[in-house]
Protein backbone atom coordinates (compact mmCIF):
# COMPACT_ATOMS: atom_id res chain seq x y z
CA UNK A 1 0.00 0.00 0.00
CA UNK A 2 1.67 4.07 -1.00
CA UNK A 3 2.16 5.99 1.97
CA UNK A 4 -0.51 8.14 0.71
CA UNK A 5 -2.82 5.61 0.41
CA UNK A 6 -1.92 4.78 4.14
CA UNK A 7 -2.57 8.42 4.97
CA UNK A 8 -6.06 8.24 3.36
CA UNK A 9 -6.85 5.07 5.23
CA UNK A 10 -5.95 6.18 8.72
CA UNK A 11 -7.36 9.79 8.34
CA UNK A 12 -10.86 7.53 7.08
CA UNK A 13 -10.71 5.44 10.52
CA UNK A 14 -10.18 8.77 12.33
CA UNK A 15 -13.28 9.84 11.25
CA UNK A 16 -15.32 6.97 11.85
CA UNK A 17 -14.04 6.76 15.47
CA UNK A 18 -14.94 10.33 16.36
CA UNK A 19 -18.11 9.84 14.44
CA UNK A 20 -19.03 6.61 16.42
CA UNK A 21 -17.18 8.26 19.74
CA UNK A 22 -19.71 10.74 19.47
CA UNK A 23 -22.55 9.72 18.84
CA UNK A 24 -22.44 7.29 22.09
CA UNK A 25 -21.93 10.41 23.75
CA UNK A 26 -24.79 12.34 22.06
CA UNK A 27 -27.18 9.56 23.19
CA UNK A 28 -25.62 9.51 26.80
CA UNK A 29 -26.53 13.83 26.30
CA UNK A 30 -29.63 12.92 25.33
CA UNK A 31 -30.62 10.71 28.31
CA UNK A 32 -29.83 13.32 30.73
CA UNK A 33 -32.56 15.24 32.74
CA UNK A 34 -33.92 18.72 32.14
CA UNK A 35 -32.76 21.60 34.84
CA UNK A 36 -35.17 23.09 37.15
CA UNK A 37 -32.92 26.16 37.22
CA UNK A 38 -30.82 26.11 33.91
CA UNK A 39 -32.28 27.55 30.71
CA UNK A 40 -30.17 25.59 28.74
CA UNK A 41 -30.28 21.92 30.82
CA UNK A 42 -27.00 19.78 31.47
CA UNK A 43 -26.54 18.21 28.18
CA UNK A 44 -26.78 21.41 26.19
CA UNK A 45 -23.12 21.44 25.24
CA UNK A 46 -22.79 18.14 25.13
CA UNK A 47 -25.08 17.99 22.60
CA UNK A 48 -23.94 21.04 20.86
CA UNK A 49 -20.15 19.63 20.54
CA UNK A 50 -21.17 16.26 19.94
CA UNK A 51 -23.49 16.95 16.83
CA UNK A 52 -20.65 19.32 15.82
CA UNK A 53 -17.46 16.86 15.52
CA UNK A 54 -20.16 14.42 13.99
CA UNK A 55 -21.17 17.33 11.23
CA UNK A 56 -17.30 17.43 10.73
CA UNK A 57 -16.57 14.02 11.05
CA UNK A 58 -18.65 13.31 8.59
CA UNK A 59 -17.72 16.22 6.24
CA UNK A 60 -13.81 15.20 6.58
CA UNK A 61 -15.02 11.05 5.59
CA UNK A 62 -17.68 12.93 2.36
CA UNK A 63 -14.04 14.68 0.91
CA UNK A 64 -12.02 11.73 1.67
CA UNK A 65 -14.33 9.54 -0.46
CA UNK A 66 -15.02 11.59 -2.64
CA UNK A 67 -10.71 11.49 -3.50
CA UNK A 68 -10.12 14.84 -1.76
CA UNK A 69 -7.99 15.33 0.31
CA UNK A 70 -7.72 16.90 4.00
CA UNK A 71 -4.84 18.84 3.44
CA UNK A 72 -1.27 19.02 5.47
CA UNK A 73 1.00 21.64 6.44
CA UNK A 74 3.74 22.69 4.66
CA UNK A 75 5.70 23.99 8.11
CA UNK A 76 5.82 22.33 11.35
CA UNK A 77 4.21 24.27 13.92
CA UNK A 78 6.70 23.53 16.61
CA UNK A 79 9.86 25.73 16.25
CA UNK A 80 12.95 23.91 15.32
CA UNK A 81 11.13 20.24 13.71
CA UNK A 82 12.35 19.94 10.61
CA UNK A 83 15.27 22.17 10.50
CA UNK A 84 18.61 22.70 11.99
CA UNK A 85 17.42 24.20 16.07
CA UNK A 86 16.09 22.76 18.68
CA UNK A 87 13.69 22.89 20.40
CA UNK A 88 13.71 25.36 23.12
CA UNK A 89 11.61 24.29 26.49
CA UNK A 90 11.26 26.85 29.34
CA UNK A 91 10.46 25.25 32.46
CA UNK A 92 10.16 28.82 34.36
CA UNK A 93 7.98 30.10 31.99
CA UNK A 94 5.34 26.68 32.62
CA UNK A 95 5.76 27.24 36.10
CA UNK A 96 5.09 30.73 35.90
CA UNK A 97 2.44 30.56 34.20
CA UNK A 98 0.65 27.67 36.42
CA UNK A 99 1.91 30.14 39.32
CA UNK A 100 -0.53 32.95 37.95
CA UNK A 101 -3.72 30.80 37.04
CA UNK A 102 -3.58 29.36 40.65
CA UNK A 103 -3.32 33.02 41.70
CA UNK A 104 -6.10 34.06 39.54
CA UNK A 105 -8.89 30.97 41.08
CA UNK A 106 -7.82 31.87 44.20
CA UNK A 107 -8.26 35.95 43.82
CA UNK A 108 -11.26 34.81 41.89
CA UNK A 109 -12.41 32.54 45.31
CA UNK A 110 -11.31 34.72 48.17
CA UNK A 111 -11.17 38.07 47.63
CA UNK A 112 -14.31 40.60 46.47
CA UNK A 113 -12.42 41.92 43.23
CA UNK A 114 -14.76 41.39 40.16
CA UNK A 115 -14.64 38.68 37.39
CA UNK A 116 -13.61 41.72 34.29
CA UNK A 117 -10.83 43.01 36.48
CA UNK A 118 -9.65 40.01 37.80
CA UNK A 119 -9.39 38.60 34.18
CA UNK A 120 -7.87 41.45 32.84
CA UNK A 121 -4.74 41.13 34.88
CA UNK A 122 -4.62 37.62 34.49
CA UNK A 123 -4.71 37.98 30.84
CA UNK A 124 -2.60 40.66 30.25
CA UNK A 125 0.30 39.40 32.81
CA UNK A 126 -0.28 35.93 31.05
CA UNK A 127 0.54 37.85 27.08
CA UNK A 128 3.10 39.40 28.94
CA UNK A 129 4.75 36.39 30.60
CA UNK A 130 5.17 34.21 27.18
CA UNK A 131 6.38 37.44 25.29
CA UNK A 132 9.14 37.42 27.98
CA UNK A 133 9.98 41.30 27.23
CA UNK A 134 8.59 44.44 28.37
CA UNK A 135 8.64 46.57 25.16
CA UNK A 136 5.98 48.99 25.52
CA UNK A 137 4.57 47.68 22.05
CA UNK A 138 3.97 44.25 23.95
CA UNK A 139 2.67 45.68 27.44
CA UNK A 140 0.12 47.77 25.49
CA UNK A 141 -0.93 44.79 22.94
CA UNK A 142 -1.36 42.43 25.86
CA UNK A 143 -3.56 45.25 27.92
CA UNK A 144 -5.72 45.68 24.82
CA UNK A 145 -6.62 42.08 24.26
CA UNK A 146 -6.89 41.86 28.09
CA UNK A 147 -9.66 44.24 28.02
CA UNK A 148 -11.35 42.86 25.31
CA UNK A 149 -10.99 39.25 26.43
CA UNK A 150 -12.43 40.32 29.74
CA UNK A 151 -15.11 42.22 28.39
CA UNK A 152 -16.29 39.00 26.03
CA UNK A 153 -16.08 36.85 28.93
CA UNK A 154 -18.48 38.91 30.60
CA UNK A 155 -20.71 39.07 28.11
CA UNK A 156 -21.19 35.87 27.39
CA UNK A 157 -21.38 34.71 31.07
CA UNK A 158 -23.76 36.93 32.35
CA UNK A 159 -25.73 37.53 29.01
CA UNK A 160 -25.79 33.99 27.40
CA UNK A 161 -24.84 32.12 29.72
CA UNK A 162 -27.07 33.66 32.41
CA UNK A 163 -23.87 32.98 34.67
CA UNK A 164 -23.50 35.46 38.30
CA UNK A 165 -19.88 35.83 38.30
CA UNK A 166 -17.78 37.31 40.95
C-alpha cells in the first residue's frame, strides 16, 4: 500500500471513530434530565459539541471519499522540527504561568475583586509572561486584548450564559 494511500486510510478510521465516539456520547446527552434552574439543561453542550465533531466528522469522511484530500502543512508548527534548532523548552515560563492561574482561582475565590478586572490582569500578565519582554509595544498589545478578552467573557457569562460571576 503508498504511503498516501496509508494516509487516506488512517485519516478515514479517524473519522469513523470520532463519528461513532460521538454519537455514544450524544445519546448519553440525550438521556440526561432537564434543569429546574438552567435555561439551557445539562446536556446542552454536550449535545452542541457532539453533533458538531459528527457534522465534521462526517464532512472530513464525504471529501475523503469523494478522493479529496484533507490537506497538510507545509511547516511544522513547533519551532525547530524539521530544521537545523532545537527545540527550546522553558520550564520557568510553565511554572510561571501555572503560578498565575492558581493566583487568579484563588483571587477569583477569596477576595471581592470582580470577574472583568480580575481577568484582565490575568490575561494581560499571562501575554506578557510568554512574550518574555517588556517593550511597551507588547505591554500595550497584551492590555488591549486583556480588556477585550475580559469584556467577552463577561458578556457571554452573564448575558448567554445567564452565569453570576464574581
Amino acid at each position: 500500500m503508498a504511503p498516501e494511500q496509508k494516509e487516506r486510510t488512517a485519516d478515514l478510521v479517524l473519522m469513523a471513530a470520532v463519528f461513532c465516539v460521538s454519537a455514544v456520547f450524544l445519546v448519553l446527552a440525550l438521556q440526561l434530565p432537564p434543569s429546574r434552574f438552567d435555561p439551557l439543561g445539562p446536556g446542552s453542550f454536550p449535545i452542541g459539541i457532539c453533533l458538531l465533531l459528527m457534522a465534521l466528522s462526517g464532512a472530513g469522511a464525504a471529501r475523503l471519499l469523494l478522493g479529496r484530500a484533507l490537506g497538510r502543512a507545509e511547516t511544522s508548527l513547533i519551532v525547530g522540527i524539521g530544521q537545523e534548532a532545537e527545540y527550546a523548552r522553558h520550564p520557568q515560563l510553565a511554572v510561571a504561568l501555572f503560578a498565575l492561574t492558581v493566583a487568579y482561582a484563588l483571587v477569583l475565590q477569596f477576595t471581592p475583586l470582580s470577574f472583568f478586572w480580575t481577568t484582565v490582569l490575568f490575561v494581560a500578565l499571562g501575554g506578557i509572561l510568554m512574550s518574555r519582554t517588556l517593550a511597551p509595544r507588547i505591554v500595550v498589545t497584551a492590555l488591549a486584548v486583556a480588556l477585550a478578552a475580559g469584556a467577552v467573557l463577561v458578556f457571554v457569562f452573564t448575558r448567554l450564559l445567564v452565569v453570576a460571576l464574581p
